[in-house]
Protein backbone atom coordinates (compact mmCIF):
# COMPACT_ATOMS: atom_id res chain seq x y z
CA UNK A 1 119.45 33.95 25.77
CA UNK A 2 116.97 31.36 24.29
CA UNK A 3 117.32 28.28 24.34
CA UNK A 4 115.34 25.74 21.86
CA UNK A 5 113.58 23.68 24.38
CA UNK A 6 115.27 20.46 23.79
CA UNK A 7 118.36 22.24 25.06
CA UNK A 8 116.42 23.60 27.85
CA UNK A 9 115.16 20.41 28.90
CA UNK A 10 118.60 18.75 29.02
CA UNK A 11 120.05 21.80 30.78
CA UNK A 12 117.09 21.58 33.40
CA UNK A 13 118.12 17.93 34.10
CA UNK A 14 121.38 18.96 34.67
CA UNK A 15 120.31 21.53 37.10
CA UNK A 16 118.26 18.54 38.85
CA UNK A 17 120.91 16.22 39.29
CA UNK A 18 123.27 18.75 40.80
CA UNK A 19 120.67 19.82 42.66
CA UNK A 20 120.84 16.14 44.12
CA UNK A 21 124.18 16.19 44.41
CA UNK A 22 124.17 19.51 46.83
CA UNK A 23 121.67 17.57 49.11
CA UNK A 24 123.70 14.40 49.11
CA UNK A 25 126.71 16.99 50.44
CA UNK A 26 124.21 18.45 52.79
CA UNK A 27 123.17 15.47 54.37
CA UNK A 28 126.79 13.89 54.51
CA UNK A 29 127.37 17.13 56.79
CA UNK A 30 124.48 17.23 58.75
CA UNK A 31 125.19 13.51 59.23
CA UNK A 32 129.08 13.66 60.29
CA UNK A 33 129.98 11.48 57.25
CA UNK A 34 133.25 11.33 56.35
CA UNK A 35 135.92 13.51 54.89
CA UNK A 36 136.89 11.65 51.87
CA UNK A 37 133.44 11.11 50.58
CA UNK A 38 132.59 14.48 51.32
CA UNK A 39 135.28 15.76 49.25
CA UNK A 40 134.56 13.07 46.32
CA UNK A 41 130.40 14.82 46.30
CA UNK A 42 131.93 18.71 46.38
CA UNK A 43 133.97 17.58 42.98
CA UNK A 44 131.02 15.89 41.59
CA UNK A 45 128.90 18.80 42.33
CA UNK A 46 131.94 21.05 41.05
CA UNK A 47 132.47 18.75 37.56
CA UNK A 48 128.69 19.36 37.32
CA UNK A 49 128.79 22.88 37.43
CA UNK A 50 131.40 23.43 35.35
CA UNK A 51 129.70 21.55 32.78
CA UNK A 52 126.94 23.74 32.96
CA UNK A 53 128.44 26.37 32.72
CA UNK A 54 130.43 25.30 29.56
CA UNK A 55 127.36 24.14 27.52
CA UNK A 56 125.63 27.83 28.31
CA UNK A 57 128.67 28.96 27.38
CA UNK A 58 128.88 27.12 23.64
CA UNK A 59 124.86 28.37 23.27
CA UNK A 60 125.89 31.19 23.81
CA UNK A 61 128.84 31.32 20.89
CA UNK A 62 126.83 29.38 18.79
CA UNK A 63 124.14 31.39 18.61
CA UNK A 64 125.47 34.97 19.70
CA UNK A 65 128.39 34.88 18.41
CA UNK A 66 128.18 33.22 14.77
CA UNK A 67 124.42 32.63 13.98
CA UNK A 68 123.08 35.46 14.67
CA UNK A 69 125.67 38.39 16.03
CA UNK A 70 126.01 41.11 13.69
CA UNK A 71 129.98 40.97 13.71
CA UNK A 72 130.00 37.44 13.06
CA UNK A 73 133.57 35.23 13.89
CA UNK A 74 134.67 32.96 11.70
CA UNK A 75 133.14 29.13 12.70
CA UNK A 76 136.40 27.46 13.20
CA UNK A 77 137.23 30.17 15.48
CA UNK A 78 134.13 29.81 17.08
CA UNK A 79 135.03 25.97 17.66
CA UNK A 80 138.01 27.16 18.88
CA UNK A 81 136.91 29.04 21.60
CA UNK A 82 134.37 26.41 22.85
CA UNK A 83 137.29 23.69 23.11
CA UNK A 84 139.27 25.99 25.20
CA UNK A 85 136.27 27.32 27.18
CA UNK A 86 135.61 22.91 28.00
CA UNK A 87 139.23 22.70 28.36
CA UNK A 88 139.58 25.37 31.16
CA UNK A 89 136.27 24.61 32.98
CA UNK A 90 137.24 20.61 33.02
């Protein structure tokens, strides 16, 4: 799916800092850190994924799904279903 490339650069970034995040995980580990800040990086590296996921996910019925599909759904639907896809992946 393309992406203009403002969008890609901010989804890039986001890729970067979890990328971060996974390494700040994997040297808690590798460094016997401790359980409770472990946990607190796997949810930040979780929260960051999921919000990934959700903005591909609106580009995705934005663009495929009302711009350009050729069964088009209605744009208040379409708002619809992004809300409840950023509900569910919160």
């Amino acid at each position: 799916m393309p992406h203009p490339e403002r969008e890609k650069a901010k989804l890039l970034q986001r890729i970067k800092k979890i990328r971060g995040q996974l390494e700040a995980v994997e040297r808690s580990l590798s460094g016997e850190g401790d359980c409770g800040d472990q946990l607190m990086l796997l949810a930040a590296v979780r929260g960051g994924i999921n919000s990934l996921m959700a903005e591909v996910l609106e580009t995705h019925i934005r663009f495929h799904l009302v711009d350009g599909a050729k069964e088009q759904i209605a744009p208040d639907l379409a708002e619809d279903l992004i809300d409840l896809v950023r509900a569910y992946l919160k």
